[in-house]
Protein backbone atom coordinates (compact mmCIF):
# COMPACT_ATOMS: atom_id res chain seq x y z
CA UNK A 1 -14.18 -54.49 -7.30
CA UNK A 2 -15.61 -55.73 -4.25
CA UNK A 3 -12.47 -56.44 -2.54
CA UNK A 4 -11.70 -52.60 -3.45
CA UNK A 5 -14.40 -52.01 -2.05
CA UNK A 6 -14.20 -53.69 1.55
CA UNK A 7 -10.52 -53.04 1.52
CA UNK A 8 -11.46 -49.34 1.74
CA UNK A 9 -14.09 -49.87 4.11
CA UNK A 10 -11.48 -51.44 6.11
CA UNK A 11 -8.45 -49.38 6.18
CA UNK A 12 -10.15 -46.11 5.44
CA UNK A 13 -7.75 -43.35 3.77
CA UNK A 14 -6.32 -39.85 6.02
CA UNK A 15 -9.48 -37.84 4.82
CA UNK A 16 -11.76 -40.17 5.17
CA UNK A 17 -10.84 -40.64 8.79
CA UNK A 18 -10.32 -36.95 9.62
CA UNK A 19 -13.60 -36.70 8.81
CA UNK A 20 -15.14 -39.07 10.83
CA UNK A 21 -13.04 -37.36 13.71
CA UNK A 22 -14.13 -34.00 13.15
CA UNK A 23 -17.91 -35.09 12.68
CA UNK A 24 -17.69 -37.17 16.04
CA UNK A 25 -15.77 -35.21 18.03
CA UNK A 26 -17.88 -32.62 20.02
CA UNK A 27 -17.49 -28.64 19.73
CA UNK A 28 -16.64 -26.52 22.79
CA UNK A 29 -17.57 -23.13 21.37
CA UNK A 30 -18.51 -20.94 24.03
CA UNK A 31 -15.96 -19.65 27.32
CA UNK A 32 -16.75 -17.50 29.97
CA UNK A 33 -13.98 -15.76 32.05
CA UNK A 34 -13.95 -13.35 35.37
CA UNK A 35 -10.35 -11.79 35.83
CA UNK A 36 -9.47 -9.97 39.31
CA UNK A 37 -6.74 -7.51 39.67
CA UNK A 38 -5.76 -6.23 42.98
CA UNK A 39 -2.78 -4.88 44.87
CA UNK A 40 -4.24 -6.03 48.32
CA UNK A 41 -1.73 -9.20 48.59
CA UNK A 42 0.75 -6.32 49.68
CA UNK A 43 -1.18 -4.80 51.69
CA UNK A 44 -0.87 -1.52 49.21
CA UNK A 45 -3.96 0.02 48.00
CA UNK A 46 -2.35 3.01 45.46
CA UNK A 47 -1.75 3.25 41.48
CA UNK A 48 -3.95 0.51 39.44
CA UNK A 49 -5.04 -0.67 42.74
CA UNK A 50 -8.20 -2.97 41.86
CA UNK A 51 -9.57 -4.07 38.75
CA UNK A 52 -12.23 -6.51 37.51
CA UNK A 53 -13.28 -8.11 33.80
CA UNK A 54 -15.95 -10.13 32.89
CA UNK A 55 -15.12 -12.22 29.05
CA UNK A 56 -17.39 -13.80 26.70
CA UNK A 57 -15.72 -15.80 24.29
CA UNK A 58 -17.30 -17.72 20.97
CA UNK A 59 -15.50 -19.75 18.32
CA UNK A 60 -16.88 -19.00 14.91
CA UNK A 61 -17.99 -20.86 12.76
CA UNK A 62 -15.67 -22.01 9.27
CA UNK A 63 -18.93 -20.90 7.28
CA UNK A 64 -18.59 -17.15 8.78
CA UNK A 65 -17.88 -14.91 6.26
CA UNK A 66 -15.07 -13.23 8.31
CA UNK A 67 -13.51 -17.14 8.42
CA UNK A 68 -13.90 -17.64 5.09
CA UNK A 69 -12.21 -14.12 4.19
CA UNK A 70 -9.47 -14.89 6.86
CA UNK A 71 -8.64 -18.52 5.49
CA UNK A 72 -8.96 -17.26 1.60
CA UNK A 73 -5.15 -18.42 0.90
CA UNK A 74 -5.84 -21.74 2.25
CA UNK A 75 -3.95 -21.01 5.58
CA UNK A 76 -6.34 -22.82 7.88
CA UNK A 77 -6.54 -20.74 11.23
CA UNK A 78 -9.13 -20.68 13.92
CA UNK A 79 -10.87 -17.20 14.65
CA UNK A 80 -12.34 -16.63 17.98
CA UNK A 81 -13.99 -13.50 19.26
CA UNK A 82 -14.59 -12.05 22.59
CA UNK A 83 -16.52 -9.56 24.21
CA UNK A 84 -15.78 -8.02 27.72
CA UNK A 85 -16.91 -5.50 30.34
CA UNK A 86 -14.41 -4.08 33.24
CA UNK A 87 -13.65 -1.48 35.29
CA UNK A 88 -10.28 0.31 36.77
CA UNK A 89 -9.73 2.02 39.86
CA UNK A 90 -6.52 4.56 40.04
CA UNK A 91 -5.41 6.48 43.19
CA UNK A 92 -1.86 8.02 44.55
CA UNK A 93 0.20 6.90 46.52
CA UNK A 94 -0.88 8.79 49.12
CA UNK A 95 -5.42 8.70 50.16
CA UNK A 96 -5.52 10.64 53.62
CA UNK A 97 -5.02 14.26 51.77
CA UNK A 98 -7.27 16.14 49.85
CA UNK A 99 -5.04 18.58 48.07
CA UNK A 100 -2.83 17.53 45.18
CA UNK A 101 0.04 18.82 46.74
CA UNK A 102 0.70 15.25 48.44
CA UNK A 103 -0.64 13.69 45.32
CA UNK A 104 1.83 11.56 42.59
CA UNK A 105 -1.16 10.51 40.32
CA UNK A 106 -4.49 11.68 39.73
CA UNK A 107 -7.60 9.32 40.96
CA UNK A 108 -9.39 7.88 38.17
CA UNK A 109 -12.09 5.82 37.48
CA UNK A 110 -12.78 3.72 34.24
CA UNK A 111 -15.44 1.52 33.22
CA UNK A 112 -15.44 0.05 29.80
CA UNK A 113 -17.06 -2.52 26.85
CA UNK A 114 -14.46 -4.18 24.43
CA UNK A 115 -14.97 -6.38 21.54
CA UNK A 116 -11.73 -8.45 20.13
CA UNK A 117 -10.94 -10.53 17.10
CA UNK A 118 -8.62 -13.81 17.54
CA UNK A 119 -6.76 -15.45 15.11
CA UNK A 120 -4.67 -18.37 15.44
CA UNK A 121 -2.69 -19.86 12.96
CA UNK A 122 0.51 -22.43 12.53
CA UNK A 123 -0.22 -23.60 16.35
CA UNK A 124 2.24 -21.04 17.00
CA UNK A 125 1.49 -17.85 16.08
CA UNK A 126 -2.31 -15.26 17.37
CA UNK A 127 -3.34 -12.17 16.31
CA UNK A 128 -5.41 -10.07 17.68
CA UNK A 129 -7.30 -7.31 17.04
CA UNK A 130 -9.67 -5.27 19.28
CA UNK A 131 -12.09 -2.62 20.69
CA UNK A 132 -12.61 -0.66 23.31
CA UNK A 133 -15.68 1.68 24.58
CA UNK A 134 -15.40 3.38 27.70
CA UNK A 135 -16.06 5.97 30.30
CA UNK A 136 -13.36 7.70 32.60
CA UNK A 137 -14.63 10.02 35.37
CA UNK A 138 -17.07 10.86 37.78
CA UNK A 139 -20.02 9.67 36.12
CA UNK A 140 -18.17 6.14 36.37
CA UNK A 141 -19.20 6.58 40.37
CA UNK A 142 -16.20 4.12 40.66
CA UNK A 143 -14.72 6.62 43.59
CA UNK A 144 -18.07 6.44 45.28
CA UNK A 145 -17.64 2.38 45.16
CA UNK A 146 -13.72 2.34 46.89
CA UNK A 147 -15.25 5.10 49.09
CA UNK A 148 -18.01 2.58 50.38
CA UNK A 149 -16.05 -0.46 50.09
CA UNK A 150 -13.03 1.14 52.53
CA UNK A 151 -15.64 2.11 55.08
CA UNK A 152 -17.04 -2.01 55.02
CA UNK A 153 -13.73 -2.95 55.46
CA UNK A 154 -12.47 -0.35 58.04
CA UNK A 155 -9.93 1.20 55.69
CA UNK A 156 -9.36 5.43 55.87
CA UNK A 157 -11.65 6.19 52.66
CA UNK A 158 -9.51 8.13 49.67
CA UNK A 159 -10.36 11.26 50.05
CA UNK A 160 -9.01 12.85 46.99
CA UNK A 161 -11.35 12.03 44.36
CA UNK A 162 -12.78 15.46 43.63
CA UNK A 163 -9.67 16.19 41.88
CA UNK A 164 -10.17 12.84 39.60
CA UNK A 165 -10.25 12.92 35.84
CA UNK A 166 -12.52 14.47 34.16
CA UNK A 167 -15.57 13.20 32.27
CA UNK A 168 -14.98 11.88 29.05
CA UNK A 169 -15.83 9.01 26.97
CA UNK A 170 -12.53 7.12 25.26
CA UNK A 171 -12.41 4.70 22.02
CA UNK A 172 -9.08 3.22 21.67
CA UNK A 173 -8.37 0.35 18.91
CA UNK A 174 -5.17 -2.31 19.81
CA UNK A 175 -3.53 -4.73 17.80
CA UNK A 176 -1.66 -7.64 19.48
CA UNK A 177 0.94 -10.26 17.82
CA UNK A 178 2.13 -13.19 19.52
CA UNK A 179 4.00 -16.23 18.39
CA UNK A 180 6.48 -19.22 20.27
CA UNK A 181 9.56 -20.36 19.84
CA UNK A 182 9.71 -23.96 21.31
CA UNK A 183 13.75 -24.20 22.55
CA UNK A 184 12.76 -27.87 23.84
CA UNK A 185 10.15 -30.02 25.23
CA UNK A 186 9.36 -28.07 28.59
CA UNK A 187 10.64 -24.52 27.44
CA UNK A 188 9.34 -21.80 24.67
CA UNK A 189 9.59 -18.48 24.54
CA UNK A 190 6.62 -16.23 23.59
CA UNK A 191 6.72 -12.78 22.15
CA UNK A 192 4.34 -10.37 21.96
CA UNK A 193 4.06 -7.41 20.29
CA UNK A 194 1.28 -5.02 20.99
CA UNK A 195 0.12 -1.42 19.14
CA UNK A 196 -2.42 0.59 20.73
CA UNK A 197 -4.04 3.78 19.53
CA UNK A 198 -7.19 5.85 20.57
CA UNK A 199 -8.18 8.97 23.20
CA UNK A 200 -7.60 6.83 26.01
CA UNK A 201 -4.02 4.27 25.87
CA UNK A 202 -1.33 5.78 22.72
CA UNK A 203 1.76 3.49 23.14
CA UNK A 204 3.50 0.70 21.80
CA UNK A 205 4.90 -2.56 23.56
CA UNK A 206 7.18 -5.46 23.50
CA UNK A 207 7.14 -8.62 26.34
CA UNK A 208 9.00 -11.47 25.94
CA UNK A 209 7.54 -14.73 27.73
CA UNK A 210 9.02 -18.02 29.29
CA UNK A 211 6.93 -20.95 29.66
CA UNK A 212 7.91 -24.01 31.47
CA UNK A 213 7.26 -27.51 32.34
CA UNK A 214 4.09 -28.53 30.44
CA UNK A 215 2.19 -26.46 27.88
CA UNK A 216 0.18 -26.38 25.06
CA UNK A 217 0.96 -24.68 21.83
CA UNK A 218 0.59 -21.16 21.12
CA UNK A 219 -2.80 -21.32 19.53
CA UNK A 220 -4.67 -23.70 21.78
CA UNK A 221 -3.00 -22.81 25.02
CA UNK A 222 -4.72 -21.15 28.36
CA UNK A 223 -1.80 -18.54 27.79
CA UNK A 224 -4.06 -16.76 24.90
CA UNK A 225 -7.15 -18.00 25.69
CA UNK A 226 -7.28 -20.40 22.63
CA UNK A 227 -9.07 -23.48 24.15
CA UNK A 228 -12.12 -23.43 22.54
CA UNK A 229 -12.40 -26.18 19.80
CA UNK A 230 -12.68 -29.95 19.81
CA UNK A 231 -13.41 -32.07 22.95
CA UNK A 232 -10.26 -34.12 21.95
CA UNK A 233 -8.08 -31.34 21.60
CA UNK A 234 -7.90 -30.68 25.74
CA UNK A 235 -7.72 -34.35 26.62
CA UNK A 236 -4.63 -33.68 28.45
CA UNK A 237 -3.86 -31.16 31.42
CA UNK A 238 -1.95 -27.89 30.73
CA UNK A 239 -0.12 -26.51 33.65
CA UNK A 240 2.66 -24.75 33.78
CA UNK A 241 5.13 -21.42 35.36
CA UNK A 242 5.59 -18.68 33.16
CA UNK A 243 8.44 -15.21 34.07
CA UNK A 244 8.17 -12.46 31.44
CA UNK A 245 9.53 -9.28 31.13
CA UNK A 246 8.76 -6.07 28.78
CA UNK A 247 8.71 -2.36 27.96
CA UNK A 248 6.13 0.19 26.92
CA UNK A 249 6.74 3.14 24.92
CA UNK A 250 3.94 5.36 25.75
CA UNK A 251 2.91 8.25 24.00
CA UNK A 252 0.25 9.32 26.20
CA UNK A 253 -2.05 8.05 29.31
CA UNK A 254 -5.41 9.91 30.04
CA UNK A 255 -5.27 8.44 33.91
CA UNK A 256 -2.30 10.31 34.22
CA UNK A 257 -1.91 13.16 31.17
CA UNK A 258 -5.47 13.52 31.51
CA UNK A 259 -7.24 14.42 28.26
CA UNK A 260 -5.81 14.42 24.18
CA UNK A 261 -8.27 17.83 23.59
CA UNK A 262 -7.53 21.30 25.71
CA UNK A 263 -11.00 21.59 25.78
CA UNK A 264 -11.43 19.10 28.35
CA UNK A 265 -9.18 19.35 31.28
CA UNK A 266 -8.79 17.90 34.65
CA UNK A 267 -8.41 19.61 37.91
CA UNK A 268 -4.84 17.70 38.62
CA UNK A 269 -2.86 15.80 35.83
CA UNK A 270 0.97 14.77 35.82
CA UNK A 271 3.04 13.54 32.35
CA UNK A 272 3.73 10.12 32.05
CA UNK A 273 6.96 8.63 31.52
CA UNK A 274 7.99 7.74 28.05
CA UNK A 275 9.60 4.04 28.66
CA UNK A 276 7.84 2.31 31.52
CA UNK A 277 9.51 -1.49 32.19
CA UNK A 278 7.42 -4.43 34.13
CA UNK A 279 8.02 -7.80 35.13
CA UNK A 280 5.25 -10.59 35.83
CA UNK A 281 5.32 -14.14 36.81
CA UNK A 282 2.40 -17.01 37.93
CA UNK A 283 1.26 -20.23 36.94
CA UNK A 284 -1.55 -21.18 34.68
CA UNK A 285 -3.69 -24.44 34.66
CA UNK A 286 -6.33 -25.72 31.99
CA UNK A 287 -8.28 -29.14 31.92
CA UNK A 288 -11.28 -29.94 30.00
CA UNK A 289 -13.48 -27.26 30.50
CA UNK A 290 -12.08 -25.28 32.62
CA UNK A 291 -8.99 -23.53 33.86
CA UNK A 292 -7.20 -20.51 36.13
CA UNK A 293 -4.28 -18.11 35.97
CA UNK A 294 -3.01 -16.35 38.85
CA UNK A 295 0.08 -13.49 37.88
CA UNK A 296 2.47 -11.73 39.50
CA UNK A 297 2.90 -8.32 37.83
CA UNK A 298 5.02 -5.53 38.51
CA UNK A 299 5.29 -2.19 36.85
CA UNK A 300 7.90 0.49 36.95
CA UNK A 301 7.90 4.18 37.13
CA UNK A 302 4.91 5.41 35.19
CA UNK A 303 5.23 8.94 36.06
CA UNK A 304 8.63 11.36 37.08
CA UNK A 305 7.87 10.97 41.02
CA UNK A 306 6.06 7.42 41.32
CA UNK A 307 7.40 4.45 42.55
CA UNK A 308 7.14 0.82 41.12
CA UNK A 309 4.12 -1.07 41.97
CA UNK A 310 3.04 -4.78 42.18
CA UNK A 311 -0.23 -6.30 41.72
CA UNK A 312 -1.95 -9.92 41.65
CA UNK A 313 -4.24 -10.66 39.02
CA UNK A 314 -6.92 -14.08 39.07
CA UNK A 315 -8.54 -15.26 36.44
CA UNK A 316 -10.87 -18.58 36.15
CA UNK A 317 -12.76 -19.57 33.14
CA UNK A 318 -15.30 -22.03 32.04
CA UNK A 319 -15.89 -23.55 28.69
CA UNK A 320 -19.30 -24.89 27.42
């Protein structure tokens, strides 16, 4: 019995040493992120023209109810959740008029509060399901802010934004489905699958992601924001170039269709187009406890007499 016994002492069996690992092995469970969109690097200033996001990001707990309901089959995932505050600025192509005869778009402003629900299973496969509370309109005061903030930087200020969307507040619930499909060591493919319904955003979308060079999986990559977890997990860099494409089927758009209720509407609206196609490319790099995306994206036609329009978007986060 006592060689037993300092035989398994010795050579310790798989549980015995995940154990120890997980019990060692420090917890990152807590990631803040500040994303920057803005059209500026082509020296355009029209459509979504600016755009910022500040992310709080937690990894719960396996003794969480919501875990424990999630993982009730014995599929083992990790759940994180998030919780975010942003705004949007919109404007036409054209800012030196006043009228909407020379207008393509309405002006709109949009602040808003989100809560989101991550879960990662397989390595390979998130889902993701999420909130949003906002406000479009005047009472955002976000034409006020590119007013002032043209002036500073000796840009013509819009002066269009009387005719901006109207006041109202929007609730809009999306649900997001991703999952990879490794095709070798240095190349996957991700697809994602989004569905999003509410007064605000109606419309359903497909993009289809390459990823190459050196990358993580799926579910503990920068590319979903998955890195929270075990020290040991992010021992090695992520870096790598991504080119996606994709489509939205929109049913409606309050920053251009204005409101969903007649009793509500806006002093200048246009209809949005039904299929609207973008492109985006960048880079993304993640090391320890922190990491950065910077994206190309361009979107097509959203409306019958717009243009396509390119924007960069920055992100940098920090995990603690």
């Amino acid at each position: 019995m006592r060689i037993i016994f300092i035989i398994s002492i010795l050579f310790p069996s798989k549980p015995c040493f995940s154990f120890y690992q997980a019990d060692t092995l420090k917890t990152v469970s807590n990631e803040i992120s500040l994303t920057v969109d803005n059209d500026v690097l082509f020296f355009s200033d029209y459509y979504y023209t600016a755009g910022h996001e500040l992310a709080y990001r937690k990894l719960q707990s396996e003794q969480k109810n919501l875990v424990k309901w999630l993982n009730r089959k014995n599929i083992s995932s990790k759940v994180i959740s998030s919780i975010k505050f942003g705004s949007k600025i919109f404007n036409p192509r054209k800012t030196t008029f006043v009228g909407t005869l020379n207008m393509d778009r309405p002006y709109a402003g949009y602040t808003y509060l989100g809560y989101s629900i991550s879960r990662l299973r397989k390595r390979s496969s998130v889902t993701i399901l999420e909130f949003e509370l906002g406000l479009v309109g005047k009472a955002t005061r976000l034409g006020q802010v590119q007013q002032w903030w043209h002036k500073q930087i000796g840009y013509d200020a819009p002066r269009g934004w009387d005719s901006q969307i109207s006041n109202e507040l929007i609730f809009n619930i999306g649900y997001q489905f991703q999952r990879s499909i490794k095709i070798s060591k240095e190349i996957d493919l991700v697809s994602s699958t989004g569905l999003f319904a509410g007064t605000g955003s109606n419309k359903i979308s497909q993009d289809i992601t390459l990823r190459l060079v050196d990358f993580r999986p799926l579910a503990q990559s920068v590319f979903s924001s998955s890195l929270l977890g075990y020290e040991g997990d992010r021992s090695k860099e992520e870096v790598f170039l991504f080119f996606g494409c994709g489509v939205d089927y929109v049913v409606s758009n309050i920053f251009l269709d204005g409101s969903l209720f007649n009793s509500n509407p806006s002093p200048y609206t246009v209809d949005s187009n039904s299929w609207v196609f973008k492109k985006n490319f960048g880079i993304m790099y993640a090391k320890k406890r922190g990491s950065f995306a910077f994206s190309i994206i361009n979107m097509g036609k959203e409306m019958e007499d717009g243009t396509r329009h390119s924007y960069a978007s920055l992100k940098f986060s920090q995990r603690f």
